[in-house]
C-alpha atoms as a PDB file:
ATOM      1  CA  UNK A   1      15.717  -5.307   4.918  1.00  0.00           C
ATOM      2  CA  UNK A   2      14.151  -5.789   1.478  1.00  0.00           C
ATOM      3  CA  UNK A   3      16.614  -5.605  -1.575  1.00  0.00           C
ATOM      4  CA  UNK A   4      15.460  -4.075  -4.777  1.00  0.00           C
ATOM      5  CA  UNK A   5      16.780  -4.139  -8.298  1.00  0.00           C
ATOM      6  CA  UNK A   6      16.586  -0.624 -10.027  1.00  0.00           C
ATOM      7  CA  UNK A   7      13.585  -1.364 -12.096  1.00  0.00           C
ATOM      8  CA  UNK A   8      11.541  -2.638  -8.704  1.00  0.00           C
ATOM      9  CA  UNK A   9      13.264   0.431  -7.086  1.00  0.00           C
ATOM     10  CA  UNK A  10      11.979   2.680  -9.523  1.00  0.00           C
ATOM     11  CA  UNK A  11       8.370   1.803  -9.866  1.00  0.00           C
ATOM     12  CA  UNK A  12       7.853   1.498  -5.981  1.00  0.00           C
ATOM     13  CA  UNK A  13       9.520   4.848  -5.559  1.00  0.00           C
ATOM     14  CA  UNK A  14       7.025   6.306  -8.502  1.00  0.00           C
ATOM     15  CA  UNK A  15      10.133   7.478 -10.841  1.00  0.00           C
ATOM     16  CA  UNK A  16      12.044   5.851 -13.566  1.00  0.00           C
ATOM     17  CA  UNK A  17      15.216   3.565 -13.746  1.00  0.00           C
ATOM     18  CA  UNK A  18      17.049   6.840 -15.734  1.00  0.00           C
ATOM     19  CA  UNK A  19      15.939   9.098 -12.980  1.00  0.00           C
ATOM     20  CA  UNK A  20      17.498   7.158 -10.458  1.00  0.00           C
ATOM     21  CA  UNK A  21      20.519   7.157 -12.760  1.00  0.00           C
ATOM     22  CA  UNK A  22      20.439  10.513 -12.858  1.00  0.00           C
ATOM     23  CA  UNK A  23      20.370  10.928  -8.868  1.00  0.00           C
ATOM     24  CA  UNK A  24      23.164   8.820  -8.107  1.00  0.00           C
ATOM     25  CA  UNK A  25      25.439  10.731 -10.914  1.00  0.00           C
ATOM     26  CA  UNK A  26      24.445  13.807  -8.890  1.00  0.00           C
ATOM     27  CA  UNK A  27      25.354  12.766  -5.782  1.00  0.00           C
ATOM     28  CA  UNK A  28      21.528  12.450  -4.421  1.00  0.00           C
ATOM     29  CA  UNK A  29      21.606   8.810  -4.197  1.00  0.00           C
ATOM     30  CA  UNK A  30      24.426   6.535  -2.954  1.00  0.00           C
ATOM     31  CA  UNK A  31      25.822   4.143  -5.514  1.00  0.00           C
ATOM     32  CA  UNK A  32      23.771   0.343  -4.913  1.00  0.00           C
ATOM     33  CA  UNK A  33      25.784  -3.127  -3.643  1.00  0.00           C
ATOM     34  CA  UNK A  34      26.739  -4.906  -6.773  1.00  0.00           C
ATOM     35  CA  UNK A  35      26.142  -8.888  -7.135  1.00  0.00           C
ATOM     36  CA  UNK A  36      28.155  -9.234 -10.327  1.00  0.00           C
ATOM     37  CA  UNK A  37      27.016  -6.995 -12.720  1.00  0.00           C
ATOM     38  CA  UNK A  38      23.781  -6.444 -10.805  1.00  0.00           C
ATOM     39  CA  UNK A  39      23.133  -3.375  -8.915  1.00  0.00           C
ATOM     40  CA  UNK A  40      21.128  -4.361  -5.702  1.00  0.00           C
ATOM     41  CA  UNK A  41      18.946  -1.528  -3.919  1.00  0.00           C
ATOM     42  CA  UNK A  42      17.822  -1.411   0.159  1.00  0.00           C
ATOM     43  CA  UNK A  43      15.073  -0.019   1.824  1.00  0.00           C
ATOM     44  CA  UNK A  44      17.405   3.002   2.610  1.00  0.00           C
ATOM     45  CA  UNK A  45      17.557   3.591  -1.282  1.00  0.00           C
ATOM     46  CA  UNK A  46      14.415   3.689  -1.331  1.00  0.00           C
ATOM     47  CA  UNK A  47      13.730   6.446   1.536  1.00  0.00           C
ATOM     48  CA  UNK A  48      16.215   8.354   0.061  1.00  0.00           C
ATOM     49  CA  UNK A  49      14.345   8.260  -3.436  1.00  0.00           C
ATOM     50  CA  UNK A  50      11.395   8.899  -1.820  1.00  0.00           C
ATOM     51  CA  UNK A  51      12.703  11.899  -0.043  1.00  0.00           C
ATOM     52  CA  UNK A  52      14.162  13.262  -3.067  1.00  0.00           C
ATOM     53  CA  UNK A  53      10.871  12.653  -4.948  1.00  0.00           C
ATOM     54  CA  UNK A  54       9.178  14.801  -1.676  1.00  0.00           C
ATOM     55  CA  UNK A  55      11.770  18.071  -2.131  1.00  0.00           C
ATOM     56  CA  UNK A  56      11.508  17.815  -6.122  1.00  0.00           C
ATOM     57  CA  UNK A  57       7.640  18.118  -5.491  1.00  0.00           C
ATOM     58  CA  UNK A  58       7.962  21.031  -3.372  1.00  0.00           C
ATOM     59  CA  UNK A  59       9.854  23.125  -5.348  1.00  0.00           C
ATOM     60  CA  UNK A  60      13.586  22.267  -4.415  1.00  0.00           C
ATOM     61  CA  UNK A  61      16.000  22.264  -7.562  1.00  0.00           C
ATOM     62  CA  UNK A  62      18.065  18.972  -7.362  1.00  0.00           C
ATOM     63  CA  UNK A  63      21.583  21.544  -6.952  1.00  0.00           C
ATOM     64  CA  UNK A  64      19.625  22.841  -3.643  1.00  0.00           C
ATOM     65  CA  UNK A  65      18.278  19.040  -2.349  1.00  0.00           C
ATOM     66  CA  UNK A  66      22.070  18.308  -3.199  1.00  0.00           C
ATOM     67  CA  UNK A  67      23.499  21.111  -0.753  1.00  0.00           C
ATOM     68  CA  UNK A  68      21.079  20.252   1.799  1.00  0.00           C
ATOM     69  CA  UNK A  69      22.050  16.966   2.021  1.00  0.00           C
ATOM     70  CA  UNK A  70      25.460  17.673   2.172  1.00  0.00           C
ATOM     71  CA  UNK A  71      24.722  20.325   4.608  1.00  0.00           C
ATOM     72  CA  UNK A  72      22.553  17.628   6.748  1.00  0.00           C
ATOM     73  CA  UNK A  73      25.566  14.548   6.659  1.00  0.00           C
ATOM     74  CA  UNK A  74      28.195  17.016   7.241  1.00  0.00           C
ATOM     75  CA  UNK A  75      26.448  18.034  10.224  1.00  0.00           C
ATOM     76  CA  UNK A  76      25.045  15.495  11.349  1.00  0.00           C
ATOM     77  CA  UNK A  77      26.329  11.780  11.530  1.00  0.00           C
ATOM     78  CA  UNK A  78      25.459   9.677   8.925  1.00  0.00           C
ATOM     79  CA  UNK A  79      24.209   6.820  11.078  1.00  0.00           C
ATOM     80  CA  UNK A  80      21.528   9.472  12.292  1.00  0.00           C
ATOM     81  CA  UNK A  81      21.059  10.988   8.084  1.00  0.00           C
ATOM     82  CA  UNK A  82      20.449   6.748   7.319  1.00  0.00           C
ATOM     83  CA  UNK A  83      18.567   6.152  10.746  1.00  0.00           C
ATOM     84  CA  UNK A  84      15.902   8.688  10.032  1.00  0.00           C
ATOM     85  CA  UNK A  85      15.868   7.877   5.867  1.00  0.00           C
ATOM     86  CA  UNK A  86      15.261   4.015   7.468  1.00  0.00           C
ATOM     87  CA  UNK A  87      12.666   5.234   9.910  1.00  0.00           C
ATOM     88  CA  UNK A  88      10.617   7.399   7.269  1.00  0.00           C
ATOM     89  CA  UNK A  89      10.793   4.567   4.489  1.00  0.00           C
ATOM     90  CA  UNK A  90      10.276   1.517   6.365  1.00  0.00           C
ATOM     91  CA  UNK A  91       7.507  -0.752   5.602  1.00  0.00           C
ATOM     92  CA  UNK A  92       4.306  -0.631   7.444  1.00  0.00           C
ATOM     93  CA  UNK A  93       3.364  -3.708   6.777  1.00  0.00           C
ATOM     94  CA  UNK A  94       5.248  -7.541   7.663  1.00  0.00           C
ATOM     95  CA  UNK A  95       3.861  -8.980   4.929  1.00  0.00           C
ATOM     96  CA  UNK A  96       6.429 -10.679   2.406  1.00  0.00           C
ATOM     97  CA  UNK A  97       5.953 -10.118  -1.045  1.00  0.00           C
ATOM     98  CA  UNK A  98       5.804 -13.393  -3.436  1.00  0.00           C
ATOM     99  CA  UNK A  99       6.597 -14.261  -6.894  1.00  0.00           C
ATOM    100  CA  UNK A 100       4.357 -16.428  -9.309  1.00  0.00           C
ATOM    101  CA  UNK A 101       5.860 -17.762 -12.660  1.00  0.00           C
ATOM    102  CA  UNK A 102       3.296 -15.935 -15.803  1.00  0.00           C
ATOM    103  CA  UNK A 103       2.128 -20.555 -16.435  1.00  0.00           C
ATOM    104  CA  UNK A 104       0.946 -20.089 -12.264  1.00  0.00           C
ATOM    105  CA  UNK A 105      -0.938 -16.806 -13.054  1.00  0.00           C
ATOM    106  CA  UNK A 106      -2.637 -18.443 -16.080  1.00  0.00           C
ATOM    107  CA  UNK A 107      -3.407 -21.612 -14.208  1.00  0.00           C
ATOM    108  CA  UNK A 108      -5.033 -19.499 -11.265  1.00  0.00           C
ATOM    109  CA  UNK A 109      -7.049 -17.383 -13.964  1.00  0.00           C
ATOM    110  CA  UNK A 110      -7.618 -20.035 -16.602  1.00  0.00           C
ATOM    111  CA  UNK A 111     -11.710 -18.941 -16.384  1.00  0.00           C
ATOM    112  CA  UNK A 112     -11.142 -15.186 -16.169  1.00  0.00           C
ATOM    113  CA  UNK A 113     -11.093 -13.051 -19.476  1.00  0.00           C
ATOM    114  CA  UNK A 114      -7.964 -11.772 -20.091  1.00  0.00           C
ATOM    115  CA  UNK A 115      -8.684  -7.690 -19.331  1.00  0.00           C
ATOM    116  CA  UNK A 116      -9.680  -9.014 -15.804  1.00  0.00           C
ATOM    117  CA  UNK A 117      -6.123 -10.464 -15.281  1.00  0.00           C
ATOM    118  CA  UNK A 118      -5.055  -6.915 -17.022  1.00  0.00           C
ATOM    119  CA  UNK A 119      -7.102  -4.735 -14.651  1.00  0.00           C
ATOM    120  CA  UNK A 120      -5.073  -6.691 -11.515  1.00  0.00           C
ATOM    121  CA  UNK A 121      -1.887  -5.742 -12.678  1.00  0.00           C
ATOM    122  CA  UNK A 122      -3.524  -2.120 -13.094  1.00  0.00           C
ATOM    123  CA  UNK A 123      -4.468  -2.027  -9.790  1.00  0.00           C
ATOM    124  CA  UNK A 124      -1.185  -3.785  -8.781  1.00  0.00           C
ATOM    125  CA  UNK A 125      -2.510  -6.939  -7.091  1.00  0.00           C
ATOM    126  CA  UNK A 126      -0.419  -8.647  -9.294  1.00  0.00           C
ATOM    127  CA  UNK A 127       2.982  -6.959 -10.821  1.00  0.00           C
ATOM    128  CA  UNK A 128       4.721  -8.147 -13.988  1.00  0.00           C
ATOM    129  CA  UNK A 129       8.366  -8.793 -14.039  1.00  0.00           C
ATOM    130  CA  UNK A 130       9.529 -10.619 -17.144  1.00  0.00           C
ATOM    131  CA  UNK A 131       8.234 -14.103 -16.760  1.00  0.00           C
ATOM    132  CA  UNK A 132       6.752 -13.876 -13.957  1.00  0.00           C
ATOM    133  CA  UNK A 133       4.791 -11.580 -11.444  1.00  0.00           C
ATOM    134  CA  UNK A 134       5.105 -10.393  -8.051  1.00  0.00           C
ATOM    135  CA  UNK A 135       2.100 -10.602  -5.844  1.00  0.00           C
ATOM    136  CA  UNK A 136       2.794  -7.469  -3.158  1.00  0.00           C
ATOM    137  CA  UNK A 137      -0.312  -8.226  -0.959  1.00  0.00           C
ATOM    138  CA  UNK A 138      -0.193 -12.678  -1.096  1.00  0.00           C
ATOM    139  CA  UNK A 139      -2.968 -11.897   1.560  1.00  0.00           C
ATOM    140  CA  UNK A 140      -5.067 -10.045  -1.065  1.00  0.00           C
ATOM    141  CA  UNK A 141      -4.514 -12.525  -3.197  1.00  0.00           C
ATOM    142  CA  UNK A 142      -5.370 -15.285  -1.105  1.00  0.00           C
ATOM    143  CA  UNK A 143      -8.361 -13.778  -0.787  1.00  0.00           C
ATOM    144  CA  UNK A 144      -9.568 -13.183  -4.407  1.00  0.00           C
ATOM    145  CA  UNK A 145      -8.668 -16.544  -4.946  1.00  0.00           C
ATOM    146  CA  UNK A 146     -10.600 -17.798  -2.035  1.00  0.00           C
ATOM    147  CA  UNK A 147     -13.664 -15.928  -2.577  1.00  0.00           C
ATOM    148  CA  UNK A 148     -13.402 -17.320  -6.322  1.00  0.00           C
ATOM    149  CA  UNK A 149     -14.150 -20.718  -4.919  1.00  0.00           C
ATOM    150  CA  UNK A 150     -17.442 -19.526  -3.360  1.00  0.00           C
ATOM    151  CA  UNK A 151     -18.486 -18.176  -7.089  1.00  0.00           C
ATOM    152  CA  UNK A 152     -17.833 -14.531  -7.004  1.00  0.00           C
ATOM    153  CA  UNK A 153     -16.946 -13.491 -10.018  1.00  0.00           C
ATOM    154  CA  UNK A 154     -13.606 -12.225 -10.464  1.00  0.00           C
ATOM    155  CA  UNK A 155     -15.033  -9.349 -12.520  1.00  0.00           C
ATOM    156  CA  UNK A 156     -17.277  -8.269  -8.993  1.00  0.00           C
ATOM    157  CA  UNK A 157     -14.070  -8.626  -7.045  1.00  0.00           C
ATOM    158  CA  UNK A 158     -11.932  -6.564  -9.111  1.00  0.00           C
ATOM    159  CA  UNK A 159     -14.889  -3.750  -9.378  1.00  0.00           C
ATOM    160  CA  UNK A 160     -14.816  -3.744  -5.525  1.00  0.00           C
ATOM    161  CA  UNK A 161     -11.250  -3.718  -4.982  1.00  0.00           C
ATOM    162  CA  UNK A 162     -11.118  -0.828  -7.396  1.00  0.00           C
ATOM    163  CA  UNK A 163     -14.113   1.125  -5.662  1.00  0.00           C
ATOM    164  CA  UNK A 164     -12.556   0.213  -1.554  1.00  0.00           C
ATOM    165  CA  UNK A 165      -9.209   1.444  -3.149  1.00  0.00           C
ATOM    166  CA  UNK A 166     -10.074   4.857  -2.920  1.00  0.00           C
ATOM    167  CA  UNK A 167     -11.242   5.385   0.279  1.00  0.00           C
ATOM    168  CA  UNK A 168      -8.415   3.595   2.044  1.00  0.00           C
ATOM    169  CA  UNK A 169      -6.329   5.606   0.415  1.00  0.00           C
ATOM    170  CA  UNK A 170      -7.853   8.620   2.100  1.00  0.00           C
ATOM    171  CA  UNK A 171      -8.189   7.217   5.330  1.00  0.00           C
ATOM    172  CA  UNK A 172      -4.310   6.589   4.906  1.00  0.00           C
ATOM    173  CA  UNK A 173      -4.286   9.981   3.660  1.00  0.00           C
ATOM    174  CA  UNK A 174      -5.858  11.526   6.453  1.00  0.00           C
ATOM    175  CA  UNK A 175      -3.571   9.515   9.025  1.00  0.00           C
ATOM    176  CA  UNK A 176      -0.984  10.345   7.924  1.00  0.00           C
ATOM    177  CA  UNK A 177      -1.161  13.909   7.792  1.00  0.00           C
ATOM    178  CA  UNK A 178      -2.808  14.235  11.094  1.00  0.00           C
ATOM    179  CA  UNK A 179       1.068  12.341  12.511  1.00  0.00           C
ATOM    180  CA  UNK A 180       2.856  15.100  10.533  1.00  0.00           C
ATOM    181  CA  UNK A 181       0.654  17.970  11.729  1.00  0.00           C
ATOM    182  CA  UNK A 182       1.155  16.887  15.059  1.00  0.00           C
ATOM    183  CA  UNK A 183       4.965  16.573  14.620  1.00  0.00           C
ATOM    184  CA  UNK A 184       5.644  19.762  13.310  1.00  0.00           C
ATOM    185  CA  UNK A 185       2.911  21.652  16.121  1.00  0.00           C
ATOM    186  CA  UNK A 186       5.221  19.714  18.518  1.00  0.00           C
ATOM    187  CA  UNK A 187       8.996  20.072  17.003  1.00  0.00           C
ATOM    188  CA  UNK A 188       8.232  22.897  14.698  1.00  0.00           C
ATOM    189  CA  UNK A 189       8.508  22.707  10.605  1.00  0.00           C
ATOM    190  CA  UNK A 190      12.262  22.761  10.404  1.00  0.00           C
ATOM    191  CA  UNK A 191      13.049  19.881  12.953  1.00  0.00           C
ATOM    192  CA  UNK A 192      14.952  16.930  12.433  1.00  0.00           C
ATOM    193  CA  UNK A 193      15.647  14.378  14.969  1.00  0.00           C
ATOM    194  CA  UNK A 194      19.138  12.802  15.785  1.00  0.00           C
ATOM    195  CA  UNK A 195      21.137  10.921  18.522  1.00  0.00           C
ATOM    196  CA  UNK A 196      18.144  10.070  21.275  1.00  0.00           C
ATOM    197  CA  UNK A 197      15.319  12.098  19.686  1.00  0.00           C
ATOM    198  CA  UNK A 198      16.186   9.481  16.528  1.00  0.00           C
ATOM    199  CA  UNK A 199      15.456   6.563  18.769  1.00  0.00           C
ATOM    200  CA  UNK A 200      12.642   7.915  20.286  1.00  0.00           C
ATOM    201  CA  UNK A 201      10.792   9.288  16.463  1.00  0.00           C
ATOM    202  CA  UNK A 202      11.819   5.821  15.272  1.00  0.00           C
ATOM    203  CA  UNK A 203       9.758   4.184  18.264  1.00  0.00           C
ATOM    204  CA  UNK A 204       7.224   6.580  18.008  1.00  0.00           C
ATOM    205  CA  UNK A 205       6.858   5.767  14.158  1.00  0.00           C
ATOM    206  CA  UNK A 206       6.382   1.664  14.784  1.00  0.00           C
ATOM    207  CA  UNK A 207       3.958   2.273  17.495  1.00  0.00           C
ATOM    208  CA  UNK A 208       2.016   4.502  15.336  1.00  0.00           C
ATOM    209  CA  UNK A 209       1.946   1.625  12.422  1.00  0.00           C
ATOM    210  CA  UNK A 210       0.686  -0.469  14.690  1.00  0.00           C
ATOM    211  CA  UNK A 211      -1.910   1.773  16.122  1.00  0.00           C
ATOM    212  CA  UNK A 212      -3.081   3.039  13.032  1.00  0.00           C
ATOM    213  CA  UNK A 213      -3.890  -0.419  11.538  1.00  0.00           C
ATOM    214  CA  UNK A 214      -5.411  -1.905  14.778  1.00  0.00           C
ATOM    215  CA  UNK A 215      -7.526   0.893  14.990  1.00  0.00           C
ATOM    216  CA  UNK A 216      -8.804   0.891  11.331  1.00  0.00           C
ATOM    217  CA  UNK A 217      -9.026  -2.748  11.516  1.00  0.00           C
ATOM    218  CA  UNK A 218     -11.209  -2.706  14.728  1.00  0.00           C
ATOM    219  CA  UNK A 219     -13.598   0.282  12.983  1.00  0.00           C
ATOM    220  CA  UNK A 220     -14.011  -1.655   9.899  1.00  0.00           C
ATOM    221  CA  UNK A 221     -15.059  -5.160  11.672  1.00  0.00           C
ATOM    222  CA  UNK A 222     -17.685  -3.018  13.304  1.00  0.00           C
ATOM    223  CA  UNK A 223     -18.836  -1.483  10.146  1.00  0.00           C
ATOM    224  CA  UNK A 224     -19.147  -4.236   7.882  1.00  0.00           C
ATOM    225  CA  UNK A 225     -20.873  -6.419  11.294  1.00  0.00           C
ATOM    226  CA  UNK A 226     -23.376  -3.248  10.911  1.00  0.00           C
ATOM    227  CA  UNK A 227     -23.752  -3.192   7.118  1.00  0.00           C
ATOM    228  CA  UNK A 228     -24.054  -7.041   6.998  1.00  0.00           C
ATOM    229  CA  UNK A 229     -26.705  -7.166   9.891  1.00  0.00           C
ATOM    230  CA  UNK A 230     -28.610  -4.463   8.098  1.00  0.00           C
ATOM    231  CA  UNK A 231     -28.467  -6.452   4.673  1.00  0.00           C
ATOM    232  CA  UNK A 232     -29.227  -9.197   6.427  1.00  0.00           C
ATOM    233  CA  UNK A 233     -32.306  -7.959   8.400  1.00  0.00           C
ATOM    234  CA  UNK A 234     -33.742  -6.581   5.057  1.00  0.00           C
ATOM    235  CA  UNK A 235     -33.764  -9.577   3.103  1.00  0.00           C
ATOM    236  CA  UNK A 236     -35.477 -11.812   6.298  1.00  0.00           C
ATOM    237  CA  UNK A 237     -38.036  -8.974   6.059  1.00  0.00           C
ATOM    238  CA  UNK A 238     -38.509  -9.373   2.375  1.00  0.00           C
ATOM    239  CA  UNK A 239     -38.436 -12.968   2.369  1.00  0.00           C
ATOM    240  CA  UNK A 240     -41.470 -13.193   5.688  1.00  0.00           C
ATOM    241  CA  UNK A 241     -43.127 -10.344   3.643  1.00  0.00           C
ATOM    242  CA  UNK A 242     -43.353 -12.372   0.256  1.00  0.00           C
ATOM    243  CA  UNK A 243     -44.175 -15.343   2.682  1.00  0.00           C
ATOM    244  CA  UNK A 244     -47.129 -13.346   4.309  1.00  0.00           C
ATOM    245  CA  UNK A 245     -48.453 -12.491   0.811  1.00  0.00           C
ATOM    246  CA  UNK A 246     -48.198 -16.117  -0.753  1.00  0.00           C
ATOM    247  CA  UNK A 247     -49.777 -17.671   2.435  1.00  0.00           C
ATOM    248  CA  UNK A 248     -52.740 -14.792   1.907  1.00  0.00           C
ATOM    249  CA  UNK A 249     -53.315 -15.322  -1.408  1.00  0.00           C
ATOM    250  CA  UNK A 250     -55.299 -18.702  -1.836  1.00  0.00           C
ATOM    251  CA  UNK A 251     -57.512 -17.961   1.383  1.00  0.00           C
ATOM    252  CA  UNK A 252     -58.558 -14.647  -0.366  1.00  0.00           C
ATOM    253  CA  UNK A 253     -59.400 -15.944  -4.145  1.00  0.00           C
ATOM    254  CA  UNK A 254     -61.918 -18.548  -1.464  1.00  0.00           C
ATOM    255  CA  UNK A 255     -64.228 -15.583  -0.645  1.00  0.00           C
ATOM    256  CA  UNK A 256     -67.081 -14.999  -2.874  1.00  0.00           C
END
């Protein structure tokens, strides 16, 4: 289980440190572990915050999300009100996030103009905290860094990172609402699942992750193998065709 300090709370949640305040004075969100003077924050915060964030954007006044939570853990238990908040925020991915100190970042950069670095943090490859950043994808990362050492450009990579962004989003989009549509055609709109169903939504919800990633993964090896072989056919034909020509050229300027 990841821990979170309010700031990182608030930002992955897509609110603000006052708002989260503000939900845990109103009963919406329960009070975090303290370390000292430091509030710490799970990943059962966070699908709470998240599910807050979900009724607020549907209409729900925070005195009604309030009495329907109440109504839920009164009657329901708890370990089935935290087991399906767990289930719903998990992560759906096992990658750990890292930390680089801001010297690291500079070091790895040092060649890069300094609205490149800028546009990373926009796109939140990399994450400033104080004096240093957290990398959320070191895989992505990795990856700029390694295709930086065959000469792409880092301004190239960042353009396509921004353009893919998009459209995976959408894909995700689509997933995911094709899961839900299929969960509320099955269970109906106002089900919730406890006790055994719990268990079984939970198991239901992993195998989907790793379904759903597989799956995309396995499309998109066949696409780019496509695309690439395309590319790739193309240029041999230019390159034979400009061949053909130069090869044609001095026997022709013989003739009379």
């Amino acid at each position: 289980m990841t821990d979170y300090r309010i700031d990182e709370l608030a930002r992955i949640a897509g609110t603000t440190t006052r708002n989260v305040r503000a939900y845990q004075d109103r009963g919406l969100l329960p009070p975090p572990r303290r370390q000292g003077r430091v509030g710490i924050y799970t990943d059962a915060h966070l699908a709470r915050l998240k599910l807050v964030g979900s009724l607020l954007e549907r209409g729900y006044a925070t005195a009604q999300i309030s009495e329907l939570l109440t109504a839920w853990e009164t009657g329901k238990d708890i370990a089935d009100v935290l087991g399906l908040e767990q289930a719903l925020g998990s992560r759906w991915t096992d990658e750990i996030p890292a930390h680089l100190a801001a010297e690291e970042v500079a070091d790895l950069f040092a060649d890069a103009p300094e609205d490149l670095v800028g546009r990373l943090v926009a796109l939140g490859v990399l994450r400033r905290e104080g004096e240093q950043y957290r990398v959320p994808s070191p895989q992505l990362l990795n990856a700029v860094l390694e295709l930086l050492g065959y000469g792409f450009p880092l301004g190239k990579l960042v353009d396509l990172y921004e353009n893919v962004l998009p459209a995976l989003d959408e894909v995700a989009r689509l997933m995911a609402e094709t899961g839900a549509a299929h969960i509320i055609d099955t269970h109906g709109s106002a089900w919730l699942p406890d006790g055994a169903e719990l268990n079984e939504f939970t198991g239901m919800l992993q195998r989907l992750r790793q379904l759903a990633t597989s799956s995309v993964q396995g499309i998109l090896g066949h696409a780019l193998e496509r695309n690439v072989q395309a590319l790739l056919g193309e240029h041999i034909a230019r390159v034979i065709a400009s061949d053909s020509g130069g090869e044609s050229a001095p026997a022709n300027a013989d003739r009379p």
